[in-house]
PDB file of N, CA and C in Angstrom:
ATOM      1  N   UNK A   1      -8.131   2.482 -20.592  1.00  0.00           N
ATOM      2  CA  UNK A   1      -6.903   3.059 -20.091  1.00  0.00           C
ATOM      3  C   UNK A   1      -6.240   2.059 -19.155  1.00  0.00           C
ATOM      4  N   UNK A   2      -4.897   1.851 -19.157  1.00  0.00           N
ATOM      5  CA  UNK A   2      -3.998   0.895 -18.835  1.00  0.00           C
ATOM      6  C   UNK A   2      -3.239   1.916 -17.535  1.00  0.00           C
ATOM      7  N   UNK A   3      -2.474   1.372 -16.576  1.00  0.00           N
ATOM      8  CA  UNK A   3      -1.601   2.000 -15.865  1.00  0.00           C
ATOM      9  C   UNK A   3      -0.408   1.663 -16.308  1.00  0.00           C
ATOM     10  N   UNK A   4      -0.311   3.023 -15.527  1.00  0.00           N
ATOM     11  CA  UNK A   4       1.352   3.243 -16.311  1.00  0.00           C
ATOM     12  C   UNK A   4       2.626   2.426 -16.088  1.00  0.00           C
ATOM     13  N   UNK A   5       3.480   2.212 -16.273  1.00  0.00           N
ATOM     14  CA  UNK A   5       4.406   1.223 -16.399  1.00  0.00           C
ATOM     15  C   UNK A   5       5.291   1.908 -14.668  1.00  0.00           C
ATOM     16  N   UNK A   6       5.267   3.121 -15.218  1.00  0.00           N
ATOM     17  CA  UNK A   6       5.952   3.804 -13.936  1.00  0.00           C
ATOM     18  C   UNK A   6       5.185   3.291 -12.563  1.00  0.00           C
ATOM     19  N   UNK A   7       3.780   3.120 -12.926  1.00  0.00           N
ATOM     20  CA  UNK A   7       2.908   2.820 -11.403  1.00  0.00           C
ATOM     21  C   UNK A   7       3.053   1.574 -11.397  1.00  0.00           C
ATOM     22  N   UNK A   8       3.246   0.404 -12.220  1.00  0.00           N
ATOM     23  CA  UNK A   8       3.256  -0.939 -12.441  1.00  0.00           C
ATOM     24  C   UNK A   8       4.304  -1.399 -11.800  1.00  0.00           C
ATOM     25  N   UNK A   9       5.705  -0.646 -11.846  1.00  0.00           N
ATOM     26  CA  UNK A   9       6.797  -0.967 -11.603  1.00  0.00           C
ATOM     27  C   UNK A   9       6.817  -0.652  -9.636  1.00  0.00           C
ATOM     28  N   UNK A  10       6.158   0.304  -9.665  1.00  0.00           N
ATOM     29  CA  UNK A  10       6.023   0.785  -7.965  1.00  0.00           C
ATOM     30  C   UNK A  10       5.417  -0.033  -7.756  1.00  0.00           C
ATOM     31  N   UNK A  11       4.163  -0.409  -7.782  1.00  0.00           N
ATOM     32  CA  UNK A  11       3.269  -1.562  -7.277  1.00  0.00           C
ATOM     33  C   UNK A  11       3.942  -2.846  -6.774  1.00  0.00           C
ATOM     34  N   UNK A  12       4.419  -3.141  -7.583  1.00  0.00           N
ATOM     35  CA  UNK A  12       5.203  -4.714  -7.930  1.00  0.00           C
ATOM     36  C   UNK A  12       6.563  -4.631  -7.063  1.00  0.00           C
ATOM     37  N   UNK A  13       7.267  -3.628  -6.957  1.00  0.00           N
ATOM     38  CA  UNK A  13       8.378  -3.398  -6.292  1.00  0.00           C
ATOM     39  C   UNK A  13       7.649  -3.234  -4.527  1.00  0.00           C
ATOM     40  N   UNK A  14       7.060  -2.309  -4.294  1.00  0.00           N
ATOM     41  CA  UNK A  14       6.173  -2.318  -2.915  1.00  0.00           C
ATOM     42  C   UNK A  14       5.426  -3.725  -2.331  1.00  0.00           C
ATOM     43  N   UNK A  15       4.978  -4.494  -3.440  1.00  0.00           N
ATOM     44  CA  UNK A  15       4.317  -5.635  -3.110  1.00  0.00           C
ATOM     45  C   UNK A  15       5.631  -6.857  -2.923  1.00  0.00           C
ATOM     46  N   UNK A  16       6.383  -6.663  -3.359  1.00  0.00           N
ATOM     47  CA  UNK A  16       7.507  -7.489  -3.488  1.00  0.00           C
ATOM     48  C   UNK A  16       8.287  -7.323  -2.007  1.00  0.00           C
ATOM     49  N   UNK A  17       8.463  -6.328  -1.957  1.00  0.00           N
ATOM     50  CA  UNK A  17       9.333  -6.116  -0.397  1.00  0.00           C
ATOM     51  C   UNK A  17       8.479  -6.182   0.711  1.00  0.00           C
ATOM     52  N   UNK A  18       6.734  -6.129   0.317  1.00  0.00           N
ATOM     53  CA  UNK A  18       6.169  -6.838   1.648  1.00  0.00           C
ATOM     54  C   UNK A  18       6.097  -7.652   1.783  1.00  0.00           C
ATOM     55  N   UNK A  19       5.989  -8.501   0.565  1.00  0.00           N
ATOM     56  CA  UNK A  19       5.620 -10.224   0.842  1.00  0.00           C
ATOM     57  C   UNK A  19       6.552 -10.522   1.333  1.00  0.00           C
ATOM     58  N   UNK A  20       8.229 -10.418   0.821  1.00  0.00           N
ATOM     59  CA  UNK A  20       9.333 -11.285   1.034  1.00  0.00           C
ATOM     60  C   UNK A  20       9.752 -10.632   2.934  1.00  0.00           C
ATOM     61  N   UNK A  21       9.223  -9.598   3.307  1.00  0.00           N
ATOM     62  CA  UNK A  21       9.307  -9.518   5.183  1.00  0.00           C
ATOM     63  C   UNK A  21      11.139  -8.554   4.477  1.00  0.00           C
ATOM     64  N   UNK A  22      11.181  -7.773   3.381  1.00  0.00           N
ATOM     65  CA  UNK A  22      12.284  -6.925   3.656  1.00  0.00           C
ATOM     66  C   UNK A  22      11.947  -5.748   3.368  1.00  0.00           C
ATOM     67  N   UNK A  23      10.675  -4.876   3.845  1.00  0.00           N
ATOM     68  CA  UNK A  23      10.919  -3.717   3.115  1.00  0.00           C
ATOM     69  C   UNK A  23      11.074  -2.832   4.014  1.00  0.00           C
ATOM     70  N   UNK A  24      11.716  -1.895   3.527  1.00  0.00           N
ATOM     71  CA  UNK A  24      13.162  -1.244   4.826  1.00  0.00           C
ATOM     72  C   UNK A  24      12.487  -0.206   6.136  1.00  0.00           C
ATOM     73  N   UNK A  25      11.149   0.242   5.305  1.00  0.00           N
ATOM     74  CA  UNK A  25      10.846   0.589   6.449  1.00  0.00           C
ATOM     75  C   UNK A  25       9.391   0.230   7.698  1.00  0.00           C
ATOM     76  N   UNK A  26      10.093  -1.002   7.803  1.00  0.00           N
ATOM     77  CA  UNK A  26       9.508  -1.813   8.412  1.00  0.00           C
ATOM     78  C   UNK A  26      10.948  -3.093   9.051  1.00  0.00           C
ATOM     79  N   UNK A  27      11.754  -2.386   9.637  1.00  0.00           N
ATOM     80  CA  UNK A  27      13.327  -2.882  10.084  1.00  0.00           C
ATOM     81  C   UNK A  27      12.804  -2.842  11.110  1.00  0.00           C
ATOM     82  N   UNK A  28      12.653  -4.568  11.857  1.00  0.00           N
ATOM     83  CA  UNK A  28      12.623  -5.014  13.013  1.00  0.00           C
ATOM     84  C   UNK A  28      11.249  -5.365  13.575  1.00  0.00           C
ATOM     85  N   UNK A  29      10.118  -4.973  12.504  1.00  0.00           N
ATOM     86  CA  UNK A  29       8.832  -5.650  12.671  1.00  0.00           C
ATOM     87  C   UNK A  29       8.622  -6.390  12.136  1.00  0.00           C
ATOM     88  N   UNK A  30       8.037  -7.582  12.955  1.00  0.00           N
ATOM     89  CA  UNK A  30       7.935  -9.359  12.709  1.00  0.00           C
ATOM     90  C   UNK A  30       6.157  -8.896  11.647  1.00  0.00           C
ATOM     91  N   UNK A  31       6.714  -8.586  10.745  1.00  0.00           N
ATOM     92  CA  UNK A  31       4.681  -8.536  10.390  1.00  0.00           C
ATOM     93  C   UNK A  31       4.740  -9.555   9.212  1.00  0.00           C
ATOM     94  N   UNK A  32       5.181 -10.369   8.810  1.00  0.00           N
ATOM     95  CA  UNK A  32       4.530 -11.648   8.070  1.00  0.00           C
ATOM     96  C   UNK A  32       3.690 -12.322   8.123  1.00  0.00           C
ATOM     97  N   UNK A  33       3.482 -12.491   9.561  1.00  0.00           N
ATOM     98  CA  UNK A  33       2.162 -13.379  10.101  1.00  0.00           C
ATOM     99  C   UNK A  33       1.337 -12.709   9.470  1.00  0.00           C
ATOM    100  N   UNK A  34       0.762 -11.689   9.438  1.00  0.00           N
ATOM    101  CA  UNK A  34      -0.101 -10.476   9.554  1.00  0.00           C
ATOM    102  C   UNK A  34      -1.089 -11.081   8.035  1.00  0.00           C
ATOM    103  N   UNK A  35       0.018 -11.506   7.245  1.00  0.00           N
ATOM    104  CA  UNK A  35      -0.546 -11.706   5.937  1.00  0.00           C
ATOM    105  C   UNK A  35      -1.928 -13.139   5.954  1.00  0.00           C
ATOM    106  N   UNK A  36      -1.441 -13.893   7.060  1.00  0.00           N
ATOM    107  CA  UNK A  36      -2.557 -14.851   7.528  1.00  0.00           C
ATOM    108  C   UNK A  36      -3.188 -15.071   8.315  1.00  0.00           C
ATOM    109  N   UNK A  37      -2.840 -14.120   9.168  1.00  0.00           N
ATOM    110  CA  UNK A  37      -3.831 -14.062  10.151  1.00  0.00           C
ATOM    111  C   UNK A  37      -4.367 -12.772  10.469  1.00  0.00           C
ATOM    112  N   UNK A  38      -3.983 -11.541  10.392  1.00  0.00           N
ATOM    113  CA  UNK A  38      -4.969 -10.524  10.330  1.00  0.00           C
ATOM    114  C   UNK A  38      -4.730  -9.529   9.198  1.00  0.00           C
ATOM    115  N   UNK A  39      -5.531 -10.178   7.668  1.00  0.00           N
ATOM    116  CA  UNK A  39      -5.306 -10.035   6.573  1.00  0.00           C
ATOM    117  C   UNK A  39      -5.524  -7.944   6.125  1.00  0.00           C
ATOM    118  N   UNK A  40      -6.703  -8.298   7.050  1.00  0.00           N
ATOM    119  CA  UNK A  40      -7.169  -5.956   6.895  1.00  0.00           C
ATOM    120  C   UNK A  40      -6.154  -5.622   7.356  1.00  0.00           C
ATOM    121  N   UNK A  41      -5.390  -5.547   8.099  1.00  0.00           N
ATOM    122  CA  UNK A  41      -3.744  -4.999   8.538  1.00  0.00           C
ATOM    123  C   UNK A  41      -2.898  -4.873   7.127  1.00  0.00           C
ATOM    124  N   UNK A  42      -3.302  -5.738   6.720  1.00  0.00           N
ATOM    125  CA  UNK A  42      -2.660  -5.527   5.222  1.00  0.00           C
ATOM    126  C   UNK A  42      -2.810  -4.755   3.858  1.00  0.00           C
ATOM    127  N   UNK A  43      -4.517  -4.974   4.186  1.00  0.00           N
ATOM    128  CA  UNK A  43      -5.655  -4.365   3.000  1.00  0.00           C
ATOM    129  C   UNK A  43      -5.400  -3.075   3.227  1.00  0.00           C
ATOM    130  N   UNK A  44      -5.353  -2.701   4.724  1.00  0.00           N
ATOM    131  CA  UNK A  44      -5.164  -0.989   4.854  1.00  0.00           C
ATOM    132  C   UNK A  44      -3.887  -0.886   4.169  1.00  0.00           C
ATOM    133  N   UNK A  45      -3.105  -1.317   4.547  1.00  0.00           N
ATOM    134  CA  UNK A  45      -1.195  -0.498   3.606  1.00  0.00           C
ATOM    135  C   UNK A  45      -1.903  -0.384   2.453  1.00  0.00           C
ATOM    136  N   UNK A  46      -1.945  -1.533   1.906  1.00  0.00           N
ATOM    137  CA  UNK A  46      -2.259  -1.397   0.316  1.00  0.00           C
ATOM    138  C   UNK A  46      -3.099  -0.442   0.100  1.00  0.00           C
ATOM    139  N   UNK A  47      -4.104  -0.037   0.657  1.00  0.00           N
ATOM    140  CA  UNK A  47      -5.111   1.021   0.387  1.00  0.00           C
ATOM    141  C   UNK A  47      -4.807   2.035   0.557  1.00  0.00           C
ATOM    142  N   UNK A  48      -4.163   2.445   1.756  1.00  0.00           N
ATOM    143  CA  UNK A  48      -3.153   3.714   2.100  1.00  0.00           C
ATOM    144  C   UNK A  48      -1.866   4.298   1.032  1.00  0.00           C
ATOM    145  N   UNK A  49      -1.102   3.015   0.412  1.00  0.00           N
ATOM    146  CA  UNK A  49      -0.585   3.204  -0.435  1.00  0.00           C
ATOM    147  C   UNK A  49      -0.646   3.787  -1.787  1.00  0.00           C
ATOM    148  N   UNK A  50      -2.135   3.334  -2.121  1.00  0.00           N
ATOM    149  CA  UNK A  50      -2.648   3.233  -3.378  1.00  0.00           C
ATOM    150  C   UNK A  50      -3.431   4.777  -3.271  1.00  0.00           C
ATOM    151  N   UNK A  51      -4.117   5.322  -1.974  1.00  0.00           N
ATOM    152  CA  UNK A  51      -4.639   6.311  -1.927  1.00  0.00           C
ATOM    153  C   UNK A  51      -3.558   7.679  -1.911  1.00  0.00           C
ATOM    154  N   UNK A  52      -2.080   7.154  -1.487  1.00  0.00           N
ATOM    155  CA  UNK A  52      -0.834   8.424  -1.144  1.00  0.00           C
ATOM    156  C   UNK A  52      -0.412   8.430  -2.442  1.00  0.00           C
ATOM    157  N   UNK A  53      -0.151   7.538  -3.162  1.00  0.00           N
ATOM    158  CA  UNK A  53       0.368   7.874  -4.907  1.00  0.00           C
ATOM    159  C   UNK A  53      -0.090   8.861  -5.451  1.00  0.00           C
ATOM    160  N   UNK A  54       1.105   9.352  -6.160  1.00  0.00           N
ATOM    161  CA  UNK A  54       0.587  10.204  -6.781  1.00  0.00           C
ATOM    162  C   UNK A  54       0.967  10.186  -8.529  1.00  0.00           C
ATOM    163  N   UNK A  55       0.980  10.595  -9.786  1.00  0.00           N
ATOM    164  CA  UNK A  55       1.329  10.514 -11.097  1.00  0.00           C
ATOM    165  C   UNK A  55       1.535  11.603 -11.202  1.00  0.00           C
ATOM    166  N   UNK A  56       1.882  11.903 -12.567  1.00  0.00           N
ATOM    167  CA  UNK A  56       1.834  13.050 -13.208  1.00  0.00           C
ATOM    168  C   UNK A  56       0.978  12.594 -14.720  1.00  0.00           C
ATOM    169  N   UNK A  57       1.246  13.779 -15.589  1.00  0.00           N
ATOM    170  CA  UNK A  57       0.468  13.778 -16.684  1.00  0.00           C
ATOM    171  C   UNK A  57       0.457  12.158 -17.529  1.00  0.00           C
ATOM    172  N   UNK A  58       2.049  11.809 -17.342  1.00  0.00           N
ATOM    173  CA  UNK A  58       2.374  10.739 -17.920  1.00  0.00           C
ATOM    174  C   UNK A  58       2.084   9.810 -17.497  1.00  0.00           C
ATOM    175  N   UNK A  59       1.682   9.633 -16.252  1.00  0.00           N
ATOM    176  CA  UNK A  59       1.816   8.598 -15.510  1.00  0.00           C
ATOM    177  C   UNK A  59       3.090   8.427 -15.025  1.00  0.00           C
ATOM    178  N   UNK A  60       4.143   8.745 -14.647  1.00  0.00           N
ATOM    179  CA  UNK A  60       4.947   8.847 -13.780  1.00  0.00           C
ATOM    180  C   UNK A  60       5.020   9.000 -12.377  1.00  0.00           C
ATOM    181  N   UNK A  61       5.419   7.898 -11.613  1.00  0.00           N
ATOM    182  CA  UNK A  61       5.252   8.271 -10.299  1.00  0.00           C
ATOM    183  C   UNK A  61       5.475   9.266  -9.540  1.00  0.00           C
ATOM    184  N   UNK A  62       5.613  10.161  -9.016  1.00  0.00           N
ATOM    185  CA  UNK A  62       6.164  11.395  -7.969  1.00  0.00           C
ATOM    186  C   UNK A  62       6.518  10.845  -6.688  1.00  0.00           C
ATOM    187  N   UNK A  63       6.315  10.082  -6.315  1.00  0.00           N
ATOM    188  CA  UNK A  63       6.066   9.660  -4.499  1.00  0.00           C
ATOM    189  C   UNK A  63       6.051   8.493  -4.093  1.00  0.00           C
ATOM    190  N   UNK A  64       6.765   7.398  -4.433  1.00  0.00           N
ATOM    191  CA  UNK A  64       6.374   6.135  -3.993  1.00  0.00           C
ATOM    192  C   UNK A  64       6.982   6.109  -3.381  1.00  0.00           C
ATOM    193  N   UNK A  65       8.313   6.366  -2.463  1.00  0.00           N
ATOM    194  CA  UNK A  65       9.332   6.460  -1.109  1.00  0.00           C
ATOM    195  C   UNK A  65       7.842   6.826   0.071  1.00  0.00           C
ATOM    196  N   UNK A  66       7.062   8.265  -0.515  1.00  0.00           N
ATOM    197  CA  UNK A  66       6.725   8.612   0.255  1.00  0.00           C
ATOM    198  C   UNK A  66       5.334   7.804   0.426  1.00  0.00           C
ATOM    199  N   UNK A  67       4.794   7.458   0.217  1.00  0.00           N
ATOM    200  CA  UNK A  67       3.514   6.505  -0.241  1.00  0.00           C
ATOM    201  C   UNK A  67       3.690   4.949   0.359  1.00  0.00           C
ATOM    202  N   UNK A  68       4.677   4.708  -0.094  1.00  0.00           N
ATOM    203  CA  UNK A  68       5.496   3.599   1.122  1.00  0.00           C
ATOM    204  C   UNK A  68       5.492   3.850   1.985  1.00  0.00           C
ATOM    205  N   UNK A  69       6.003   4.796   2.665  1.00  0.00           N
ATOM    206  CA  UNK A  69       6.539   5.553   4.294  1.00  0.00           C
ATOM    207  C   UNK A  69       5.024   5.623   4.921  1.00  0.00           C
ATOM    208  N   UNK A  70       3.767   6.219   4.436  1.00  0.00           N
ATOM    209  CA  UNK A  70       2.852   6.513   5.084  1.00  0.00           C
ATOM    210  C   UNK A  70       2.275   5.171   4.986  1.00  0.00           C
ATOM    211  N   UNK A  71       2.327   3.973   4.130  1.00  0.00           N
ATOM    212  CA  UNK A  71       1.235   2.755   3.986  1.00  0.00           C
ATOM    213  C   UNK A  71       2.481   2.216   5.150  1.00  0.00           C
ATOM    214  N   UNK A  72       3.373   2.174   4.861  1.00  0.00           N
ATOM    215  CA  UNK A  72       4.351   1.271   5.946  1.00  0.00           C
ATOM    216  C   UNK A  72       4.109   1.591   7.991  1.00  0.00           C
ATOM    217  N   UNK A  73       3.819   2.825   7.152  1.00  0.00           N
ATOM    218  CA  UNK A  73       3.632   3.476   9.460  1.00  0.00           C
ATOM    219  C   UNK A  73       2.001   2.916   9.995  1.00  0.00           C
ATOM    220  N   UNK A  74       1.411   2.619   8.704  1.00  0.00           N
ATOM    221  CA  UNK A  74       0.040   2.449   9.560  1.00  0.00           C
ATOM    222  C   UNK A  74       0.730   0.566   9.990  1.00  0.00           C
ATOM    223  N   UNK A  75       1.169  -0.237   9.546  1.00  0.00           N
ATOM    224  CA  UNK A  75       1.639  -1.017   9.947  1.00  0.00           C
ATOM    225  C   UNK A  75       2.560  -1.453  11.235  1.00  0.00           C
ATOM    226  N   UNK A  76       3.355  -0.478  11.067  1.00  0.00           N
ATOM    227  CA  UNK A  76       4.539  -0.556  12.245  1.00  0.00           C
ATOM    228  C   UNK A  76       3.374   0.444  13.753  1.00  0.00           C
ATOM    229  N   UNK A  77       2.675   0.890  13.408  1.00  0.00           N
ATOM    230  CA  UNK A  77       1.658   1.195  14.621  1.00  0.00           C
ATOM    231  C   UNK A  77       0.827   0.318  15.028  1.00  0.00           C
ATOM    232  N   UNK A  78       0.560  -0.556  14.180  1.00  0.00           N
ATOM    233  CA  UNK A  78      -0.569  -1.621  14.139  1.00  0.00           C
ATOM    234  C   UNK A  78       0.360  -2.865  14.939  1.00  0.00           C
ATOM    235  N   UNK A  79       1.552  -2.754  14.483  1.00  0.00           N
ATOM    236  CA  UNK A  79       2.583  -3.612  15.302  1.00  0.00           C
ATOM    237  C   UNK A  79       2.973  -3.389  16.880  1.00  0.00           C
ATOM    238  N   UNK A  80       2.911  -1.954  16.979  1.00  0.00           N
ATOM    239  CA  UNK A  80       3.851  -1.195  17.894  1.00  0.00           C
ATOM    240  C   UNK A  80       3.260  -0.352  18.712  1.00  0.00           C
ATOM    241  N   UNK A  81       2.214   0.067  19.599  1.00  0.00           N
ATOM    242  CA  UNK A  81       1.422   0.822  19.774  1.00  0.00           C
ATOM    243  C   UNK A  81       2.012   2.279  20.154  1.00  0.00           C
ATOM    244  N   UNK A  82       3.238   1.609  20.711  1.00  0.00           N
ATOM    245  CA  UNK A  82       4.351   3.025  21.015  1.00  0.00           C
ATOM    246  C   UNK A  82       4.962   3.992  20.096  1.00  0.00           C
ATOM    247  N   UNK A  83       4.285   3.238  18.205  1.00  0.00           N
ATOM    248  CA  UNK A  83       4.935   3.910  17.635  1.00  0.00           C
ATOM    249  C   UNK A  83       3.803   5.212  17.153  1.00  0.00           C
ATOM    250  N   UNK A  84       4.160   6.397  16.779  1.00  0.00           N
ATOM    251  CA  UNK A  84       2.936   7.181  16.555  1.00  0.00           C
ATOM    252  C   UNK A  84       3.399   7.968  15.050  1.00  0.00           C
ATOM    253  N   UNK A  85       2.254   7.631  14.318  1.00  0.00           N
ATOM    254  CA  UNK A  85       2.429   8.413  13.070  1.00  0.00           C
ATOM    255  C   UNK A  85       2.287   9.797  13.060  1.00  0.00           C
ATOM    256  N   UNK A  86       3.705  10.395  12.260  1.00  0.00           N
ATOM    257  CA  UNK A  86       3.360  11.896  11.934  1.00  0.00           C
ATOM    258  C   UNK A  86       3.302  12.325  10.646  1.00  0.00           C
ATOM    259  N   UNK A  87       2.963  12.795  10.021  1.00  0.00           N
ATOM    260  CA  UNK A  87       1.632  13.217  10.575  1.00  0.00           C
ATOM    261  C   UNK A  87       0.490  12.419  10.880  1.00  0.00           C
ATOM    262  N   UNK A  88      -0.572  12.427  11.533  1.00  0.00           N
ATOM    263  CA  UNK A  88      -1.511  11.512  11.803  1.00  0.00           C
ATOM    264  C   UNK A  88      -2.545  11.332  10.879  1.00  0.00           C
ATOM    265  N   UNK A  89      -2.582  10.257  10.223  1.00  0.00           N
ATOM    266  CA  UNK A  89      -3.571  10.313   8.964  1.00  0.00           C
ATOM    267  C   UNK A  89      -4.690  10.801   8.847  1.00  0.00           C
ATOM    268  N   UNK A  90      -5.036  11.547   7.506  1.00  0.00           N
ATOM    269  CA  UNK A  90      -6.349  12.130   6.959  1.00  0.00           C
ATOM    270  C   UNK A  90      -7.288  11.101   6.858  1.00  0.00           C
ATOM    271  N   UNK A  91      -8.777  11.443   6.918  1.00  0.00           N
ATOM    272  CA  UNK A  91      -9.550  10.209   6.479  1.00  0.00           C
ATOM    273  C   UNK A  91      -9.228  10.099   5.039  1.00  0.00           C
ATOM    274  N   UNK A  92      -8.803  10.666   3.941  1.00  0.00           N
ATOM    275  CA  UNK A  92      -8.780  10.169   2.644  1.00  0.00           C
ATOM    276  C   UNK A  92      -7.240   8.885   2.276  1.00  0.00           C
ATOM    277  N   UNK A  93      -6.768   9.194   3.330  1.00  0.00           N
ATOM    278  CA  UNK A  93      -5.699   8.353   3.129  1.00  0.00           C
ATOM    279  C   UNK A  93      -5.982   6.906   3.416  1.00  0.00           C
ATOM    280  N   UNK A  94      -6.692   7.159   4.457  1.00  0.00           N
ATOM    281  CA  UNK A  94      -7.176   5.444   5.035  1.00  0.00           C
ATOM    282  C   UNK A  94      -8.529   5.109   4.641  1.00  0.00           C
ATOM    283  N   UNK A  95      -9.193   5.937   3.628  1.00  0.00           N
ATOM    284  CA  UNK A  95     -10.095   5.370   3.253  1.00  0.00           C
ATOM    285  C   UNK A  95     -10.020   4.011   2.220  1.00  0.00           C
ATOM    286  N   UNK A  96     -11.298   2.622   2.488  1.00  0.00           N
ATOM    287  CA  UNK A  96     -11.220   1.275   1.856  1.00  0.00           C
ATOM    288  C   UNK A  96     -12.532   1.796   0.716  1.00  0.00           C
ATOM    289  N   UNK A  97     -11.715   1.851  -0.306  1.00  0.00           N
ATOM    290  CA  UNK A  97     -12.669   1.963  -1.863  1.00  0.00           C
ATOM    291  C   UNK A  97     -13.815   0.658  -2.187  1.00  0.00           C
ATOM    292  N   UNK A  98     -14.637   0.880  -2.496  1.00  0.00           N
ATOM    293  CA  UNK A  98     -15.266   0.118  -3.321  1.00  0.00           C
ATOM    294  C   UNK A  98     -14.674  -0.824  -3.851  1.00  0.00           C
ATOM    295  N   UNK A  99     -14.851  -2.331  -3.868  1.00  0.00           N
ATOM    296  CA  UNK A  99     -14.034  -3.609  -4.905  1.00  0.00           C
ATOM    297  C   UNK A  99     -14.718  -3.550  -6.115  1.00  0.00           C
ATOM    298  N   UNK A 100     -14.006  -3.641  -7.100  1.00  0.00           N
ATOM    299  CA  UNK A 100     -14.754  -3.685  -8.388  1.00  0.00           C
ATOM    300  C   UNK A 100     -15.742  -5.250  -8.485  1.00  0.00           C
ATOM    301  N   UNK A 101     -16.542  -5.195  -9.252  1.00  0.00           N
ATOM    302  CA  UNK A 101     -17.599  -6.153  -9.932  1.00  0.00           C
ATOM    303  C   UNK A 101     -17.279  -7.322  -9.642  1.00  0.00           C
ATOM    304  N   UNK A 102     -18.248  -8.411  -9.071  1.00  0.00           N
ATOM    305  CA  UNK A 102     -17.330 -10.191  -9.341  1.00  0.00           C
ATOM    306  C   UNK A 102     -17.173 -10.288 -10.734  1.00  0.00           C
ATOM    307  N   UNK A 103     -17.730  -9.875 -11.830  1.00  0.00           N
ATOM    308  CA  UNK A 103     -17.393 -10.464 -13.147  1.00  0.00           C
ATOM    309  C   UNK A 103     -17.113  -8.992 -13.733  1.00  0.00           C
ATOM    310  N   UNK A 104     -15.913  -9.150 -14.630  1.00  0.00           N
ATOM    311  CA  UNK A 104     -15.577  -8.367 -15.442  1.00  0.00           C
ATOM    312  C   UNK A 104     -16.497  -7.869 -16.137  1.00  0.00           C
ATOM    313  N   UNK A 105     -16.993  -6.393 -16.363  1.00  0.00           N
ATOM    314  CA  UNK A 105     -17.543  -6.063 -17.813  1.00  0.00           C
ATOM    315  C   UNK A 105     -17.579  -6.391 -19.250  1.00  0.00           C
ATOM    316  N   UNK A 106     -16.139  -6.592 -19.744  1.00  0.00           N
ATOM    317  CA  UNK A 106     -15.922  -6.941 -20.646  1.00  0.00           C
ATOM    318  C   UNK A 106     -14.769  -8.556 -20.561  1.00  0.00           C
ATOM    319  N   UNK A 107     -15.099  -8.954 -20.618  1.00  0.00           N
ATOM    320  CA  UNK A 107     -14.503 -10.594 -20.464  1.00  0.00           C
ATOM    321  C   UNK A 107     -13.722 -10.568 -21.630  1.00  0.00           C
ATOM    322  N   UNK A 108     -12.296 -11.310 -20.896  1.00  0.00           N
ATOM    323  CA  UNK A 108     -10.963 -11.719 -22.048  1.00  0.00           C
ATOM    324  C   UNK A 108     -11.017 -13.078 -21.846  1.00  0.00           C
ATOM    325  N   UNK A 109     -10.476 -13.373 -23.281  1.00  0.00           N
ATOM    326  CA  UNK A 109     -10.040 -14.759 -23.281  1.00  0.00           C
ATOM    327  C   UNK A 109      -9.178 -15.181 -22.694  1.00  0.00           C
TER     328      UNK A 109
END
């Protein structure tokens, strides 16, 4: 099973507006550095992100505004100490998954 084009397209669009230092909600936090020098600041969004998504049957996204908004606040807190997330995250949201295998199961050419 492949992901869906709908989640492919969120991914890539979310990863795109963090790398390039424009994604909107994150207006006025310097967090680029972040990407080289305190790299888990980062691993959490992405994980937070990846844990707030949601699909449907099709694989269609439902929520990536909102999935953004919650991976983006653990950031701008991590930036900002004054800033405070509401709601205040669940442990399932900020939970760090398991990394898959160093070697693929099934190896491509």
């Amino acid at each position: 099973m492949r992901l869906s084009s709908s989640f492919s397209g969120a991914l890539r669009t979310f990863a795109y507006f963090m790398a390039s230092g424009t994604q909107d909600t994150l207006s006025g936090i310097d967090y680029l550095s972040l990407y080289g020098e305190e790299p888990s600041a980062i691993e959490m969004v992405f994980a937070i992100y990846a844990n707030v998504i949601e699909l449907d049957e099709a694989g269609t996204v439902l929520n990536a505004k909102y999935a953004e908004k919650r991976a983006t606040d653990y950031l701008r807190s991590y930036c900002d100490p004054t800033f405070v997330v509401d709601p205040p995250y669940e442990d399932w949201e900020t939970t760090l998954h398991s990394p898959p295998p160093l070697r693929d199961a099934t190896p491509r050419g």
